[in-house]
Protein backbone atom coordinates (compact mmCIF):
# COMPACT_ATOMS: atom_id res chain seq x y z
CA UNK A 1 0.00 0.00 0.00
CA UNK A 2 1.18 3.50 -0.82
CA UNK A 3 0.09 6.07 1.77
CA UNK A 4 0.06 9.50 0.57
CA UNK A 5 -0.29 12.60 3.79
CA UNK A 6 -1.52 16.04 2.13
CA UNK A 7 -1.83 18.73 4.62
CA UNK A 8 -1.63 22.65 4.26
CA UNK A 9 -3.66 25.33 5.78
CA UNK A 10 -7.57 25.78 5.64
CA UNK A 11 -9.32 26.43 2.15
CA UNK A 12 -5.88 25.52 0.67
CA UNK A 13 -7.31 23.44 -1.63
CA UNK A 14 -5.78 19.44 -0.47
CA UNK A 15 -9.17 18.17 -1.00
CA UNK A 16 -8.62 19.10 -4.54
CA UNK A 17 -5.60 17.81 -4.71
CA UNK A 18 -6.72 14.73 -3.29
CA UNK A 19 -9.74 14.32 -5.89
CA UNK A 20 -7.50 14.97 -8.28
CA UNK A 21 -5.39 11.81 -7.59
CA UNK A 22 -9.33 9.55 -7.50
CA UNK A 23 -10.00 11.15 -10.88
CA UNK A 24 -6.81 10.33 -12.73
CA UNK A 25 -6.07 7.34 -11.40
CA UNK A 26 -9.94 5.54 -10.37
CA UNK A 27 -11.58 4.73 -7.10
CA UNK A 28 -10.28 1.10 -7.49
CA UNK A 29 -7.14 2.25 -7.01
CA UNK A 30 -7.20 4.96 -4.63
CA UNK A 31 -9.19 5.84 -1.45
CA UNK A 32 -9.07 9.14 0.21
CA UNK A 33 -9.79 9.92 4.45
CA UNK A 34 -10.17 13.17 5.50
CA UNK A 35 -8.54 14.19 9.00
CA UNK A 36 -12.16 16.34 9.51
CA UNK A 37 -13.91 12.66 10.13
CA UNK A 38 -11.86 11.96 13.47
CA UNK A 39 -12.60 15.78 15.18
CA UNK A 40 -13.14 13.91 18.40
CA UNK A 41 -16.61 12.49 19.48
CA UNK A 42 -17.97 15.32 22.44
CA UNK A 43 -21.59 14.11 22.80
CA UNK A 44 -20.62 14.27 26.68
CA UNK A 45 -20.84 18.03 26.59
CA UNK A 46 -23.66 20.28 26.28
CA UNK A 47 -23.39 21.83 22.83
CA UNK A 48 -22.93 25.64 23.62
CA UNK A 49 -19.47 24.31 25.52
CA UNK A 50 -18.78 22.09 22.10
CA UNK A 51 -19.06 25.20 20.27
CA UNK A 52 -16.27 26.59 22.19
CA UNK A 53 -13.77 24.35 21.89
CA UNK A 54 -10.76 24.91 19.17
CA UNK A 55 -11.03 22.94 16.56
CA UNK A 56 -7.95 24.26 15.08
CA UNK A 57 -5.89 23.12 17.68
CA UNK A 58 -4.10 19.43 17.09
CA UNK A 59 -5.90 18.00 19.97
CA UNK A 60 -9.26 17.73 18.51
CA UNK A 61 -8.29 15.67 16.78
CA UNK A 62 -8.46 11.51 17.47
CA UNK A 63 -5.38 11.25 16.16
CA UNK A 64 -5.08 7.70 17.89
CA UNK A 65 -8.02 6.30 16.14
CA UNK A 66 -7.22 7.64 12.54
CA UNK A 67 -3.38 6.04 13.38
CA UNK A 68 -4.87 2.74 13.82
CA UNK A 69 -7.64 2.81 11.32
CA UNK A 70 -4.91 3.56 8.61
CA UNK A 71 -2.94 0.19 10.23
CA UNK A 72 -6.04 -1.36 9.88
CA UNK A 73 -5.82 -0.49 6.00
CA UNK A 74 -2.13 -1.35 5.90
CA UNK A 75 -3.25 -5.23 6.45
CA UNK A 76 -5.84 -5.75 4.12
CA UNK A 77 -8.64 -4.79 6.49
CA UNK A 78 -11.55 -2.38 5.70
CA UNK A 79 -12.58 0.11 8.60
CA UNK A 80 -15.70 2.38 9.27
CA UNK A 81 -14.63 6.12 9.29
CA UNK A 82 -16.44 8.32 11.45
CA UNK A 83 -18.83 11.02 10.53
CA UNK A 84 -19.02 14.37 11.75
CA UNK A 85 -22.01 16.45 12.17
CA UNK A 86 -20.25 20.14 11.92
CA UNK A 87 -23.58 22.11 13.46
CA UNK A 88 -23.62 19.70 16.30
CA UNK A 89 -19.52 19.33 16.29
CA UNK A 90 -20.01 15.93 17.28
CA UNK A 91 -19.79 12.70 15.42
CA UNK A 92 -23.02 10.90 14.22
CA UNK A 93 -23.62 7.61 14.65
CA UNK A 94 -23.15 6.46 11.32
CA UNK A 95 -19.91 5.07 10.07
CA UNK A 96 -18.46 5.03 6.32
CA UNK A 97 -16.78 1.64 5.19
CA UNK A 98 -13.64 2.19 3.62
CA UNK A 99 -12.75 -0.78 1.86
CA UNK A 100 -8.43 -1.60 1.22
CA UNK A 101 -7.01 0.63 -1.98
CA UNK A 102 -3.82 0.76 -3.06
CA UNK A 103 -3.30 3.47 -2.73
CA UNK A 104 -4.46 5.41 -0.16
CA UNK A 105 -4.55 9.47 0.68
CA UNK A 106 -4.98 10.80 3.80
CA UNK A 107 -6.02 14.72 3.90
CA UNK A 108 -5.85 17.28 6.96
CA UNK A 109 -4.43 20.15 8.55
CA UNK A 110 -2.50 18.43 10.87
CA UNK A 111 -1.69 15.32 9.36
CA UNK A 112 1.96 16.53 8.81
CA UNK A 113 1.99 17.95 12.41
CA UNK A 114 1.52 14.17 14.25
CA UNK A 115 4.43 12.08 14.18
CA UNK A 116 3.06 8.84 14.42
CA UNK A 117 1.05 9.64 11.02
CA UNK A 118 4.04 10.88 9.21
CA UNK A 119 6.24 7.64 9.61
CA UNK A 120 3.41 5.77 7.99
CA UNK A 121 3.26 8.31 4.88
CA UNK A 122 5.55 7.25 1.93
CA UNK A 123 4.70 10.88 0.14
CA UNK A 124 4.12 13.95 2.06
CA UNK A 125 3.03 16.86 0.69
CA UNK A 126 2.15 20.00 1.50
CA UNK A 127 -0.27 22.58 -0.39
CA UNK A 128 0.55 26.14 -0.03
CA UNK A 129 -1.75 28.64 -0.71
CA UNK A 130 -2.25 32.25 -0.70
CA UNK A 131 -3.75 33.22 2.98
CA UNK A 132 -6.02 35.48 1.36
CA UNK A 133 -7.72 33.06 -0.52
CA UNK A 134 -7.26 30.27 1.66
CA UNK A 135 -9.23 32.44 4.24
CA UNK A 136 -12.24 33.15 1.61
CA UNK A 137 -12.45 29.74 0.67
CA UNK A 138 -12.94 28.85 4.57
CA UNK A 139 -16.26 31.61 4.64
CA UNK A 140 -17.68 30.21 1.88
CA UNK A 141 -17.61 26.44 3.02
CA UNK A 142 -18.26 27.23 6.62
CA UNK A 143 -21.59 28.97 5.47
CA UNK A 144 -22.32 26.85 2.49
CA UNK A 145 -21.80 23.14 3.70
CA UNK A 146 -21.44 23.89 7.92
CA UNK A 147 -24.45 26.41 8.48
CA UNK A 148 -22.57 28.73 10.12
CA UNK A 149 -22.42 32.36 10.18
CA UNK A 150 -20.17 35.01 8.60
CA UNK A 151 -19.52 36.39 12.20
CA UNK A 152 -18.81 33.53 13.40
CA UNK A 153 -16.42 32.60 11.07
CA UNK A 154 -14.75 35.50 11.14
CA UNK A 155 -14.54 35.03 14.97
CA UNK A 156 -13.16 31.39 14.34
CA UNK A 157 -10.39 32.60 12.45
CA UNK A 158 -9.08 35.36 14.12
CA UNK A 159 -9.45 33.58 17.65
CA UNK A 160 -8.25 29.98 16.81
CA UNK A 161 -7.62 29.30 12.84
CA UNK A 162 -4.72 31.70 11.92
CA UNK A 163 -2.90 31.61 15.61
CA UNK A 164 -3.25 27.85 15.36
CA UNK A 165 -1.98 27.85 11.50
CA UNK A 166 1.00 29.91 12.75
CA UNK A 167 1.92 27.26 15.33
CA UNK A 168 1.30 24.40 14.04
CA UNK A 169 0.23 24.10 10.08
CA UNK A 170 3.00 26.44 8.84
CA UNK A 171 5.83 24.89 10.45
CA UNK A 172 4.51 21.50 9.54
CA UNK A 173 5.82 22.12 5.93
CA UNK A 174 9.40 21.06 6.26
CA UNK A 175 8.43 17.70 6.83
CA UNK A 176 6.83 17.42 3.39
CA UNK A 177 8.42 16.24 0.15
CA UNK A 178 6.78 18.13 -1.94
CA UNK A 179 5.11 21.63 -1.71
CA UNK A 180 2.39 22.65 -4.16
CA UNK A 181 1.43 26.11 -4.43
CA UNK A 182 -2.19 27.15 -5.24
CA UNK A 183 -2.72 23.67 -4.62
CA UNK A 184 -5.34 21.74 -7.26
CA UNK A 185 -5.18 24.56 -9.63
CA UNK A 186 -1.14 23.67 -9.82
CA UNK A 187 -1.42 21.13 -12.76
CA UNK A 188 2.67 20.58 -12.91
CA UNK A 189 2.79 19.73 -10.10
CA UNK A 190 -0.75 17.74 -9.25
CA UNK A 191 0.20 15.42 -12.73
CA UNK A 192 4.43 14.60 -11.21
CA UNK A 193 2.61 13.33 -8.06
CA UNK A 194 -0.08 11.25 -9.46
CA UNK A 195 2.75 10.37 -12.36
CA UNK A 196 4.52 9.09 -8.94
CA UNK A 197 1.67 7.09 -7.69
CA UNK A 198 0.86 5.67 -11.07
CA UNK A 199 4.41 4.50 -11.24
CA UNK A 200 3.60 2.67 -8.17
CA UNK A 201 0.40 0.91 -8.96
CA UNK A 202 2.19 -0.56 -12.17
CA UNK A 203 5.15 -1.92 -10.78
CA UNK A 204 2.62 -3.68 -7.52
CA UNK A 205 0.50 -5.35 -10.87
CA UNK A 206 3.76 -6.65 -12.43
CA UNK A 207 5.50 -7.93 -9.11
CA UNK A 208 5.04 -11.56 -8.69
């Protein structure tokens, strides 16, 4: 199995990048987990304390579970990925079954910033975009697909999202092999890494 880590700041486009890889190479090939499923299950608190918890920070995340679900992959095993409900921020109690790929591509802010997850990741990359438009991306998905509000948001980011980008994300990129700017949009770059992974899948269908 080749396990691909693409991290980079919010709205800087890795789920894009991560499509991208599904679409050129096929879903029989590659599966892709986003870090966002393992925010960590808070049905414990009431939900106006839930809503004030960072979610930027790299503790909320169940880094331990997403670890050993990718392990779980490693051996041939499918496992059921959480779901998040982001207007609740809590998970839901339905699962996704992820079935074993290939190739598989694991997507998140932090995924560079964990340890544990990087020694399992034989690419790392790291998508670097402008903060400007990283930032408007993050408005229009947080009040699109999240029902929040603009205030909020704009709360969010100035409170948690850019101090915890500054401490965390942005030093996260020296661990990374490769660094694409302006992330899917950067076709170069996008076709050398799935070039890389295609490389991959033929040599695993021609070895005995």
């Amino acid at each position: 199995m080749l396990i691909i880590g693409i991290a980079g700041g919010t709205g800087s486009g890795k789920t894009t990048v991560a499509r991208a890889i599904v679409e050129r190479l096929g879903c029989d090939n590659v599966n892709i987990m986003s870090q966002d499923a393992y925010y960590r299950d808070q049905r414990n608190l009431p939900l106006e304390e839930r809503a004030r918890q960072n979610y930027d920070h790299p503790d909320a995340f169940d880094n331990t579970l997403l670890y050993e679900h990718i392990l779980q992959l490693q051996t041939g095993r499918a496992i059921h990925m959480p779901v998040y409900d982001f207007s609740r921020h809590t998970r839901t109690e339905e699962t996704v079954l992820v079935p074993y790929r290939p190739v598989l591509v694991v997507e998140g802010i932090h995924v560079l910033v964990d340890e544990r997850l990087r020694r399992l990741f034989d690419i790392k990359v790291f998508v670097d975009t402008d903060p400007d438009v990283r930032v408007l991306r993050r408005i229009r998905r947080d009040i699109l697909d999240r029902g929040r509000t603009v205030e909020s948001v704009y709360e969010q980011y100035l409170s948690t999202v850019k101090p915890m980008h500054d401490a965390f994300v942005e030093p996260s990129k020296r661990y990374a092999d490769l660094i694409i700017p302006e992330g899917g949009h950067n076709e170069i770059a996008v076709s050398l890494l799935v070039s890389r992974i295609n490389d991959f899948l033929v040599r695993s269908a021609t070895r005995p």
